[in-house]
PDB file of N, CA and C in Angstrom:
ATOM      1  N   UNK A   1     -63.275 -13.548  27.724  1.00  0.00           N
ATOM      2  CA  UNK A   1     -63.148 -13.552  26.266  1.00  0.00           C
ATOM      3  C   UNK A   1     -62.126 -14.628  25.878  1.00  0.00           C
ATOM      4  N   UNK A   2     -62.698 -15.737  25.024  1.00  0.00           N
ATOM      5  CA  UNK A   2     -61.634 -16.445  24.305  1.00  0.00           C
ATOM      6  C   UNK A   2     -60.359 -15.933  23.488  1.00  0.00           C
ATOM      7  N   UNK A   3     -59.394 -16.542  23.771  1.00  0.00           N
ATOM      8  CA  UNK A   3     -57.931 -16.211  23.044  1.00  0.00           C
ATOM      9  C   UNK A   3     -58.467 -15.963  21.453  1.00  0.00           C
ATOM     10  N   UNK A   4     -58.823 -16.579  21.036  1.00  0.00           N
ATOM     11  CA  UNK A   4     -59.358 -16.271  19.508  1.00  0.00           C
ATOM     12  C   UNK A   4     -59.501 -15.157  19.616  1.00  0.00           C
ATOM     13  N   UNK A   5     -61.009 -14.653  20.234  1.00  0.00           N
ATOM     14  CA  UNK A   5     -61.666 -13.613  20.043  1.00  0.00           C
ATOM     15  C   UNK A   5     -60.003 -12.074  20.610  1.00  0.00           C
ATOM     16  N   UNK A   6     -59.603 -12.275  21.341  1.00  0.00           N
ATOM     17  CA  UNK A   6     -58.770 -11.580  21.984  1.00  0.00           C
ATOM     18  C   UNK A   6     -57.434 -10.865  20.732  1.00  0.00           C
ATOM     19  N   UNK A   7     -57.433 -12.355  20.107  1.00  0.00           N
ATOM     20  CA  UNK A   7     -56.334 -11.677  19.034  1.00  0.00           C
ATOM     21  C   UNK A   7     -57.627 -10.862  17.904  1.00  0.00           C
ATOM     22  N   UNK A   8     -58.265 -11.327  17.425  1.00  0.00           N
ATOM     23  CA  UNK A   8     -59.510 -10.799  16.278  1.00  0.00           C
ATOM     24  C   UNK A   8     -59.911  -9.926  16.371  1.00  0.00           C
ATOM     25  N   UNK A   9     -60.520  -9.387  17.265  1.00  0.00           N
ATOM     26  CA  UNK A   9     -61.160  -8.424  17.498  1.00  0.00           C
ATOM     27  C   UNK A   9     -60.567  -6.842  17.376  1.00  0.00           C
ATOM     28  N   UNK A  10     -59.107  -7.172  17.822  1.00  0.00           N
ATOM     29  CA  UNK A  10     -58.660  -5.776  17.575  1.00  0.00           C
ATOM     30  C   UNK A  10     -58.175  -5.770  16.259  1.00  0.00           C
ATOM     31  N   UNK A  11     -57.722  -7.197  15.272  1.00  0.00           N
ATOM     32  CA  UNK A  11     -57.700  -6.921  14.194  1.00  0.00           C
ATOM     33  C   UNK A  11     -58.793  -6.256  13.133  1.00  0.00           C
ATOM     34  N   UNK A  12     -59.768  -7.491  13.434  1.00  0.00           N
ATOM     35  CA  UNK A  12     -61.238  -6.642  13.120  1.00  0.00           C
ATOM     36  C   UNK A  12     -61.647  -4.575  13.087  1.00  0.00           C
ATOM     37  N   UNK A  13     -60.996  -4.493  14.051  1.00  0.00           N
ATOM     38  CA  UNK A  13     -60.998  -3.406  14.485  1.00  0.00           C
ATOM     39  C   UNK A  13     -60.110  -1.970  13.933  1.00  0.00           C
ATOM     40  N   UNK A  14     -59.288  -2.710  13.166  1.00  0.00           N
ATOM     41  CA  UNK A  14     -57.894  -2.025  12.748  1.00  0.00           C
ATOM     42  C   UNK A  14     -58.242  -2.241  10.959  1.00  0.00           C
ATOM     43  N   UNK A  15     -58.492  -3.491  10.603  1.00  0.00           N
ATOM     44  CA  UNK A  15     -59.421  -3.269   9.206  1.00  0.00           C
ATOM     45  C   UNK A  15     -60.426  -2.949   9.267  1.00  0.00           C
ATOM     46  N   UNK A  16     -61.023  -2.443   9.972  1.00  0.00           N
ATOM     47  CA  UNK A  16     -62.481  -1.172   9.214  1.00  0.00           C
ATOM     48  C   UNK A  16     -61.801   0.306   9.276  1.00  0.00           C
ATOM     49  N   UNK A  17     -60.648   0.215   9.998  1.00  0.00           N
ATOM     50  CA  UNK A  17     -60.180   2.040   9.675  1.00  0.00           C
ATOM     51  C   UNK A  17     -59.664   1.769   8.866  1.00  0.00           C
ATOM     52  N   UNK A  18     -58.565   0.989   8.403  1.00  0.00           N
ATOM     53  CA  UNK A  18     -57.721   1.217   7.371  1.00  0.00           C
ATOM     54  C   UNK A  18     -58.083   1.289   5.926  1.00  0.00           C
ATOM     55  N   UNK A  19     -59.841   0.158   6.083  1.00  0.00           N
ATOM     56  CA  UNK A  19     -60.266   0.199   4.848  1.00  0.00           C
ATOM     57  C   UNK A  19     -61.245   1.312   4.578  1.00  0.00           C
ATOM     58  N   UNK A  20     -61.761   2.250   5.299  1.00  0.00           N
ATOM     59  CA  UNK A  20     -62.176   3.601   5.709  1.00  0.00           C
ATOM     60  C   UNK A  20     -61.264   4.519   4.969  1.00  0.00           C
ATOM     61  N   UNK A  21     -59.918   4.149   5.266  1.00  0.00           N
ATOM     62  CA  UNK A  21     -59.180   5.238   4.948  1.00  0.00           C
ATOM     63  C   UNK A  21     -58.137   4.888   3.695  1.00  0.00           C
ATOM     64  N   UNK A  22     -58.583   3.489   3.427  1.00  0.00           N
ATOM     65  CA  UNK A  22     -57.928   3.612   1.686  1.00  0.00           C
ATOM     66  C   UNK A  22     -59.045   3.706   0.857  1.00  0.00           C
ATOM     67  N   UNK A  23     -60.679   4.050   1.068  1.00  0.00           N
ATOM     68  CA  UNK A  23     -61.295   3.816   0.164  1.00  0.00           C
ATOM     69  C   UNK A  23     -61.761   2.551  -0.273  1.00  0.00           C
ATOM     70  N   UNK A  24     -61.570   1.751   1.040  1.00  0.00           N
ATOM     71  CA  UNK A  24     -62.153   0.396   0.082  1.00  0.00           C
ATOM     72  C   UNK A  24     -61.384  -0.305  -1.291  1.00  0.00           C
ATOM     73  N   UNK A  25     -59.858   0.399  -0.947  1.00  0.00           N
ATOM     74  CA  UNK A  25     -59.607  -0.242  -2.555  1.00  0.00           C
ATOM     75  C   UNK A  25     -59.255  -1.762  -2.343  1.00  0.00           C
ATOM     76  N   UNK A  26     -58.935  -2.579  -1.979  1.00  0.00           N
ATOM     77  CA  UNK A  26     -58.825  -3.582  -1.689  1.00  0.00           C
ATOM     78  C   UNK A  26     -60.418  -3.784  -2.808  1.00  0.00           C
ATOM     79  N   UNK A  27     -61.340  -3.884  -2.766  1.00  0.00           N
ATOM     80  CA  UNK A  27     -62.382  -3.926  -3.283  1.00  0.00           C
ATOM     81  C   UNK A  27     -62.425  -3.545  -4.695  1.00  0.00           C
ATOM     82  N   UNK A  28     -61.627  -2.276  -5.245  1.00  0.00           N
ATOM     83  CA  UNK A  28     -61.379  -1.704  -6.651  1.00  0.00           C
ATOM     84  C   UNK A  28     -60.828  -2.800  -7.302  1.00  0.00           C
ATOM     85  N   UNK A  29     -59.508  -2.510  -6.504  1.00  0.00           N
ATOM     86  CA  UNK A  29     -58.529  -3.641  -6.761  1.00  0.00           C
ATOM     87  C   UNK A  29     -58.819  -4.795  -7.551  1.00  0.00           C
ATOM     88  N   UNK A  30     -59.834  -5.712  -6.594  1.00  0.00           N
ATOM     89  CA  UNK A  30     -60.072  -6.879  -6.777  1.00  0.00           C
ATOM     90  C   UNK A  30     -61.262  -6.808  -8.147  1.00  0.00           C
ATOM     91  N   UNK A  31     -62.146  -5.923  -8.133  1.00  0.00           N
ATOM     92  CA  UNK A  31     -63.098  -5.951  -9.047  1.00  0.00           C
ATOM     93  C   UNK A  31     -62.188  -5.224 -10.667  1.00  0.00           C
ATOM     94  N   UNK A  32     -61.052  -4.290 -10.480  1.00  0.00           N
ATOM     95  CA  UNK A  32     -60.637  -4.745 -11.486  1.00  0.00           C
ATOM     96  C   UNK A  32     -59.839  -5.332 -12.419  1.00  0.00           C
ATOM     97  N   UNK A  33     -58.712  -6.242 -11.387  1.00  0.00           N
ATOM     98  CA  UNK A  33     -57.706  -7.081 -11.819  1.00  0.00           C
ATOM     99  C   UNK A  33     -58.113  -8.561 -11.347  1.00  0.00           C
ATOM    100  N   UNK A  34     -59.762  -8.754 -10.818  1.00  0.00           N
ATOM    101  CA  UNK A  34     -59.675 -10.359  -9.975  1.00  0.00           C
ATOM    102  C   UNK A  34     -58.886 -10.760  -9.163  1.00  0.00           C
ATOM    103  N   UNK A  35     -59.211 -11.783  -8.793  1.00  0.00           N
ATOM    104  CA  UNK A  35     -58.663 -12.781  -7.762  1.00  0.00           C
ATOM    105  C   UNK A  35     -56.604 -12.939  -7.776  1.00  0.00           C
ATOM    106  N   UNK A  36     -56.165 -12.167  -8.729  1.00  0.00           N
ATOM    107  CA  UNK A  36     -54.550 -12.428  -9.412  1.00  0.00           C
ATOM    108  C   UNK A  36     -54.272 -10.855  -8.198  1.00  0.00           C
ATOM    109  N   UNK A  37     -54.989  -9.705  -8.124  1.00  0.00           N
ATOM    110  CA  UNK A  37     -54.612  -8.757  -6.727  1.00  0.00           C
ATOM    111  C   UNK A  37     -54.616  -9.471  -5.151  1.00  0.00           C
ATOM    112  N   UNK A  38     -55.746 -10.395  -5.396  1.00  0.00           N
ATOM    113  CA  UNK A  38     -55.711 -10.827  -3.871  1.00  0.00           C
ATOM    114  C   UNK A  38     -54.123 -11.626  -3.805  1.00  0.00           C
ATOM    115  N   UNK A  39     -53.895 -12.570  -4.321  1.00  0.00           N
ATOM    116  CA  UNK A  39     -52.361 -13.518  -4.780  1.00  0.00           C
ATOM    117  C   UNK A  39     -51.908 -12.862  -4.587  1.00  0.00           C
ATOM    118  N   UNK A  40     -51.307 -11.417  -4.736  1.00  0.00           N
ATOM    119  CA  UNK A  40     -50.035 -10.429  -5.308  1.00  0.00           C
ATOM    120  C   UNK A  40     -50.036 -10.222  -3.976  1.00  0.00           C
ATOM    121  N   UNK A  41     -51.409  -9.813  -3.071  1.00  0.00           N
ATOM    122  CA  UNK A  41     -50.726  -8.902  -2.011  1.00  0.00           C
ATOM    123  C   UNK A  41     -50.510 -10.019  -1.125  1.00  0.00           C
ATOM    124  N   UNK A  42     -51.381 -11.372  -0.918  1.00  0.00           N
ATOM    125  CA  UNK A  42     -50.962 -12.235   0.162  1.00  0.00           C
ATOM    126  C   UNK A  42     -49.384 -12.636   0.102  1.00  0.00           C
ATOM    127  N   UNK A  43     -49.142 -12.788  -1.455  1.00  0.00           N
ATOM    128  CA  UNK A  43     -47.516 -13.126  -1.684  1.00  0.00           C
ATOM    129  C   UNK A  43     -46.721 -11.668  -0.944  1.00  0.00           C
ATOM    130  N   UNK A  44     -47.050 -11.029  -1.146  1.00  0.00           N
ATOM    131  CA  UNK A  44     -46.056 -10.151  -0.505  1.00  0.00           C
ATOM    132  C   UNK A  44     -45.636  -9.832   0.978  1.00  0.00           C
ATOM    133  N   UNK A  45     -47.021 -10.186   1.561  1.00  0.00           N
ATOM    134  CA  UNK A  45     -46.834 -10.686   2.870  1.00  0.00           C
ATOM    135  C   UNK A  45     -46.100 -11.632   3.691  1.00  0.00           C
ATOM    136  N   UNK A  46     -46.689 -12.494   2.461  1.00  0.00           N
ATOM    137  CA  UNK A  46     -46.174 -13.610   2.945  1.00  0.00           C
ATOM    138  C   UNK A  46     -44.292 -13.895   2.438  1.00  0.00           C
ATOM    139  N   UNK A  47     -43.646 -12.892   1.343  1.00  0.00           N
ATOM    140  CA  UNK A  47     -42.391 -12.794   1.471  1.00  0.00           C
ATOM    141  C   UNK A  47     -41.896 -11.893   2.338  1.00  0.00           C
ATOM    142  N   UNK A  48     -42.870 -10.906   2.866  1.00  0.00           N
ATOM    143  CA  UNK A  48     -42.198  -9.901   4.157  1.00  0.00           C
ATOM    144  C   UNK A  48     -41.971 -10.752   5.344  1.00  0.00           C
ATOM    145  N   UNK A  49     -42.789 -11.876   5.711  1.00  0.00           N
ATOM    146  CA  UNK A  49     -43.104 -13.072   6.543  1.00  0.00           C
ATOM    147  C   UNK A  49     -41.628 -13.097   6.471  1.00  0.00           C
ATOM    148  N   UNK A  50     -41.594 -14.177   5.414  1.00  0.00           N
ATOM    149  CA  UNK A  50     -40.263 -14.840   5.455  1.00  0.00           C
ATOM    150  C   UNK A  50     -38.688 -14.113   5.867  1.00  0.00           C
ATOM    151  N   UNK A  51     -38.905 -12.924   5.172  1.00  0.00           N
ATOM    152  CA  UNK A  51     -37.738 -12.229   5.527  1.00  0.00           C
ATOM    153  C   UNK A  51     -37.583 -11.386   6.824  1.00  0.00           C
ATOM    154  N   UNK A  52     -38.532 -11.199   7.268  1.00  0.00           N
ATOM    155  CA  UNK A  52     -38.485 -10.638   9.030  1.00  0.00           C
ATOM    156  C   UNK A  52     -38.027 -12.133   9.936  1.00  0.00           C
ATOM    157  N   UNK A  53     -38.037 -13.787   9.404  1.00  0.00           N
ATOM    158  CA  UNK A  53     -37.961 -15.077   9.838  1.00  0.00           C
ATOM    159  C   UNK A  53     -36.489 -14.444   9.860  1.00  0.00           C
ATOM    160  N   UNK A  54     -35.612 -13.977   8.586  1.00  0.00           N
ATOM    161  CA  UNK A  54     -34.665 -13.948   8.416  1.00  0.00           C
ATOM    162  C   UNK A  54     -33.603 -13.396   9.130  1.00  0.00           C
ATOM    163  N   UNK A  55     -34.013 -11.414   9.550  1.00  0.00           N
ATOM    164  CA  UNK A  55     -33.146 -10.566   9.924  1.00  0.00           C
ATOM    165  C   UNK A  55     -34.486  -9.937  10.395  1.00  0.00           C
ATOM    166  N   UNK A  56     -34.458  -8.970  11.662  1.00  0.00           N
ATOM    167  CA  UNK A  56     -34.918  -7.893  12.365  1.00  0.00           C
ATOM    168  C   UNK A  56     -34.983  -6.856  11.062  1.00  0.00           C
ATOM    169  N   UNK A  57     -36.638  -6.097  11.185  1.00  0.00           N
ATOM    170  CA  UNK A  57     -36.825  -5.753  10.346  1.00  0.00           C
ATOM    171  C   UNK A  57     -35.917  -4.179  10.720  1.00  0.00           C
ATOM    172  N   UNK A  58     -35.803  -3.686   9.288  1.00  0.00           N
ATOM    173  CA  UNK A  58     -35.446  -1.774   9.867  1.00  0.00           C
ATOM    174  C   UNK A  58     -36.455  -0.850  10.339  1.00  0.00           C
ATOM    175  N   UNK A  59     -37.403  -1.573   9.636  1.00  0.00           N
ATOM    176  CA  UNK A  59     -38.837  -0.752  10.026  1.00  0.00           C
ATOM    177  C   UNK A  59     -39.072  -1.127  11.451  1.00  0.00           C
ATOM    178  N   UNK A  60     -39.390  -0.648  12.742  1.00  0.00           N
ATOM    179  CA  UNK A  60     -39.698  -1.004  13.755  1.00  0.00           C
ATOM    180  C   UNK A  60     -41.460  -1.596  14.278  1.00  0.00           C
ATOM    181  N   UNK A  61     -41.949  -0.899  13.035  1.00  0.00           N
ATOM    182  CA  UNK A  61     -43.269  -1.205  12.970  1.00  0.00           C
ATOM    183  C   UNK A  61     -44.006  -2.337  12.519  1.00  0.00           C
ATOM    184  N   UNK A  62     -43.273  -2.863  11.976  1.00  0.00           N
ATOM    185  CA  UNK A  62     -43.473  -4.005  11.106  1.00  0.00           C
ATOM    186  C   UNK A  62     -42.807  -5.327  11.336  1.00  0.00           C
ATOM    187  N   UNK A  63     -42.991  -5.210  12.305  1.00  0.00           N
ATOM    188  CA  UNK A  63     -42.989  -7.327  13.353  1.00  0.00           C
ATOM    189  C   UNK A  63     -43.669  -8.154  12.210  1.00  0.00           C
ATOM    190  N   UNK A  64     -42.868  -9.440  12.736  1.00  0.00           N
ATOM    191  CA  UNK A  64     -44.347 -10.453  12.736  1.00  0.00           C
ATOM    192  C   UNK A  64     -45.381 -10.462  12.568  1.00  0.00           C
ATOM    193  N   UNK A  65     -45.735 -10.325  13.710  1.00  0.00           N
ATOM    194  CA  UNK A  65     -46.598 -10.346  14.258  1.00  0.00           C
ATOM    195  C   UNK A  65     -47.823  -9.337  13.470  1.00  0.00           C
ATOM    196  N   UNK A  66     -47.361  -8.233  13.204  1.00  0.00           N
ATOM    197  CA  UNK A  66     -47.961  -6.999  12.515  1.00  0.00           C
ATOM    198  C   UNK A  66     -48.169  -7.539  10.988  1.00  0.00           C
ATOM    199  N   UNK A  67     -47.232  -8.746  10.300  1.00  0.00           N
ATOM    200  CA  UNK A  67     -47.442  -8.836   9.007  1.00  0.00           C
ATOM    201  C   UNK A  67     -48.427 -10.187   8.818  1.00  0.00           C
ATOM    202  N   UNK A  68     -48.571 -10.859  10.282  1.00  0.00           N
ATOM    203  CA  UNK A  68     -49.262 -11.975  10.113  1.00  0.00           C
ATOM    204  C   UNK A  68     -50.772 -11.570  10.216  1.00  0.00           C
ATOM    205  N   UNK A  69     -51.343 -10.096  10.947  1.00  0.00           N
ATOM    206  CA  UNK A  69     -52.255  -9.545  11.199  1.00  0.00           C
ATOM    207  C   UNK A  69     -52.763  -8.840   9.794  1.00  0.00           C
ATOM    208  N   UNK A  70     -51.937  -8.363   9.120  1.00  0.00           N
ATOM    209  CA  UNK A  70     -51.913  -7.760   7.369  1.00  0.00           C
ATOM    210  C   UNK A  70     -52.738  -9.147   6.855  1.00  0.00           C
ATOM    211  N   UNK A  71     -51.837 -10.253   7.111  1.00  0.00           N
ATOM    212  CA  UNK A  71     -52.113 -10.906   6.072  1.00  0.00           C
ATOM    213  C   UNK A  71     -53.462 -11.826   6.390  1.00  0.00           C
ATOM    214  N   UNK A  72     -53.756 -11.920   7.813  1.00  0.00           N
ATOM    215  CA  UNK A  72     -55.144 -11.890   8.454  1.00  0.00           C
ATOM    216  C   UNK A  72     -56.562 -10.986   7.745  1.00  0.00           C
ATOM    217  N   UNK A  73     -56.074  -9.908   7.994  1.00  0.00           N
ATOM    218  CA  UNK A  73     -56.770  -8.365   7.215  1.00  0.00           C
ATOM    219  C   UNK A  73     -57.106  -9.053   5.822  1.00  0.00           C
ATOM    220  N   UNK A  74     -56.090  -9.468   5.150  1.00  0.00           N
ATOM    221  CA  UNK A  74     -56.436  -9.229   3.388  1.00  0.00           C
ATOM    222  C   UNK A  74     -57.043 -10.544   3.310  1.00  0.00           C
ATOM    223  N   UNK A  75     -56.714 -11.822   3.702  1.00  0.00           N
ATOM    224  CA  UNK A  75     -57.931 -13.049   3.899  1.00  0.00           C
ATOM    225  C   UNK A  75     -59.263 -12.465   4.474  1.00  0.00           C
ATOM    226  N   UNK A  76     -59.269 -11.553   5.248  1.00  0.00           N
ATOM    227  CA  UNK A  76     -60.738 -11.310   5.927  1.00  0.00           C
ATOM    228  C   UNK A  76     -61.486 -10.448   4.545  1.00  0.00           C
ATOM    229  N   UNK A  77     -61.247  -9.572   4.052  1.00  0.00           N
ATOM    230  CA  UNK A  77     -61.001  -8.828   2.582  1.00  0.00           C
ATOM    231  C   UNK A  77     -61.698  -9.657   1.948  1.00  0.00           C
ATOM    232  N   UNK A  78     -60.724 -10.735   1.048  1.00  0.00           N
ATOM    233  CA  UNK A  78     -60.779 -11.662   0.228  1.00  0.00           C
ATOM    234  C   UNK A  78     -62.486 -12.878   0.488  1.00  0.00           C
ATOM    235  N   UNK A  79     -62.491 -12.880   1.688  1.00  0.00           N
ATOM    236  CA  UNK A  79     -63.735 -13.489   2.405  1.00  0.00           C
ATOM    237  C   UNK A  79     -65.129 -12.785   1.855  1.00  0.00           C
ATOM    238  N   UNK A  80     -65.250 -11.621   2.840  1.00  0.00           N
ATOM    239  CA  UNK A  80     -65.757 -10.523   2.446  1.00  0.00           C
ATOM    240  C   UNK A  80     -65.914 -10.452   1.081  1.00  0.00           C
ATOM    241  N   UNK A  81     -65.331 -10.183  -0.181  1.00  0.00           N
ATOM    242  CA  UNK A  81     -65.309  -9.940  -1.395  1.00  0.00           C
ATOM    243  C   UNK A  81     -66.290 -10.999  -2.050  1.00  0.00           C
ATOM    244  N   UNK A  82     -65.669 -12.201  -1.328  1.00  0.00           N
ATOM    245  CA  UNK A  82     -66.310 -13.755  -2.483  1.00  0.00           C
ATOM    246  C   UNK A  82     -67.547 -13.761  -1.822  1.00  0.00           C
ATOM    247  N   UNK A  83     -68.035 -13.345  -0.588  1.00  0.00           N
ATOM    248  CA  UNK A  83     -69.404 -13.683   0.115  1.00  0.00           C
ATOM    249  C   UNK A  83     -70.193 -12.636  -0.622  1.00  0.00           C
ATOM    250  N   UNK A  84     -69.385 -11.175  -0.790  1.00  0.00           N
ATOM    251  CA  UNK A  84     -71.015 -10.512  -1.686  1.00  0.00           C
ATOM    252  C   UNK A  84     -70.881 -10.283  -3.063  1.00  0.00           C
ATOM    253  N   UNK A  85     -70.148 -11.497  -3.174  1.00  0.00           N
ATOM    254  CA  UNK A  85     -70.520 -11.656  -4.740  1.00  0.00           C
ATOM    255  C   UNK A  85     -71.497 -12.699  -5.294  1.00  0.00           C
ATOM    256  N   UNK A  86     -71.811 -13.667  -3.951  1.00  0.00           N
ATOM    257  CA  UNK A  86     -72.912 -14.461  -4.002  1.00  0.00           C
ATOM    258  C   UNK A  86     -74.038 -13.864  -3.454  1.00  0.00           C
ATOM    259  N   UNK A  87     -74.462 -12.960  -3.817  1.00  0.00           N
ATOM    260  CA  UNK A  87     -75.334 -12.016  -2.974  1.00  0.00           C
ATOM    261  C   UNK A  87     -76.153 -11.633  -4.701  1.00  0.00           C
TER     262      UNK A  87
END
C-alpha cells in the first residue's frame, strides 16, 4: 500500500463514523449558512494548527497531527458537498 493511501484510508475511515454520528451536519450546516460554514470551521483548524505550532496542547488528544486529519475530514466534506451539487 502506498504512503498516501496508508495515511487516507484510516482517515477516510474515521469520517464516515463521525459523520454517522453527527448526522451529517456538516451537510445542514453548509446547505444552510453556504460555503461562509465551510471557512469558519477550516479557520478554526487551521488556528488550532497554529497554536499546538506554539505550546503542547492540554488536551492530549488533539496533536497535530489529529488537527491536520480534522482539517483533511472537512476538505473531504467540502469536496463531497460541491460534487453533489453538480449532480
Amino acid at each position: 500500500m502506498s504512503d498516501f493511501k496508508k495515511i487516507l484510508y484510516p482517515i477516510a475511515e474515521l469520517l464516515e463514523k463521525k459523520n454517522t454520528d453527527y448526522g451529517d451536519s456538516f451537510k445542514k450546516l453548509r446547505d444552510e449558512y453556504g460555503p461562509t460554514s465551510f471557512y469558519i470551521r477550516l479557520t478554526d483548524k487551521f488556528n488550532r494548527l497554529k497554536q499546538l505550532d506554539k505550546a503542547e496542547a492540554l488536551v492530549k488528544d488533539e496533536s497535530v497531527i489529529d488537527t491536520l486529519k480534522d482539517m483533511i475530514g472537512y476538505v473531504t466534506l467540502e469536496i463531497r458537498y460541491r460534487e453533489a451539487q453538480k449532480k
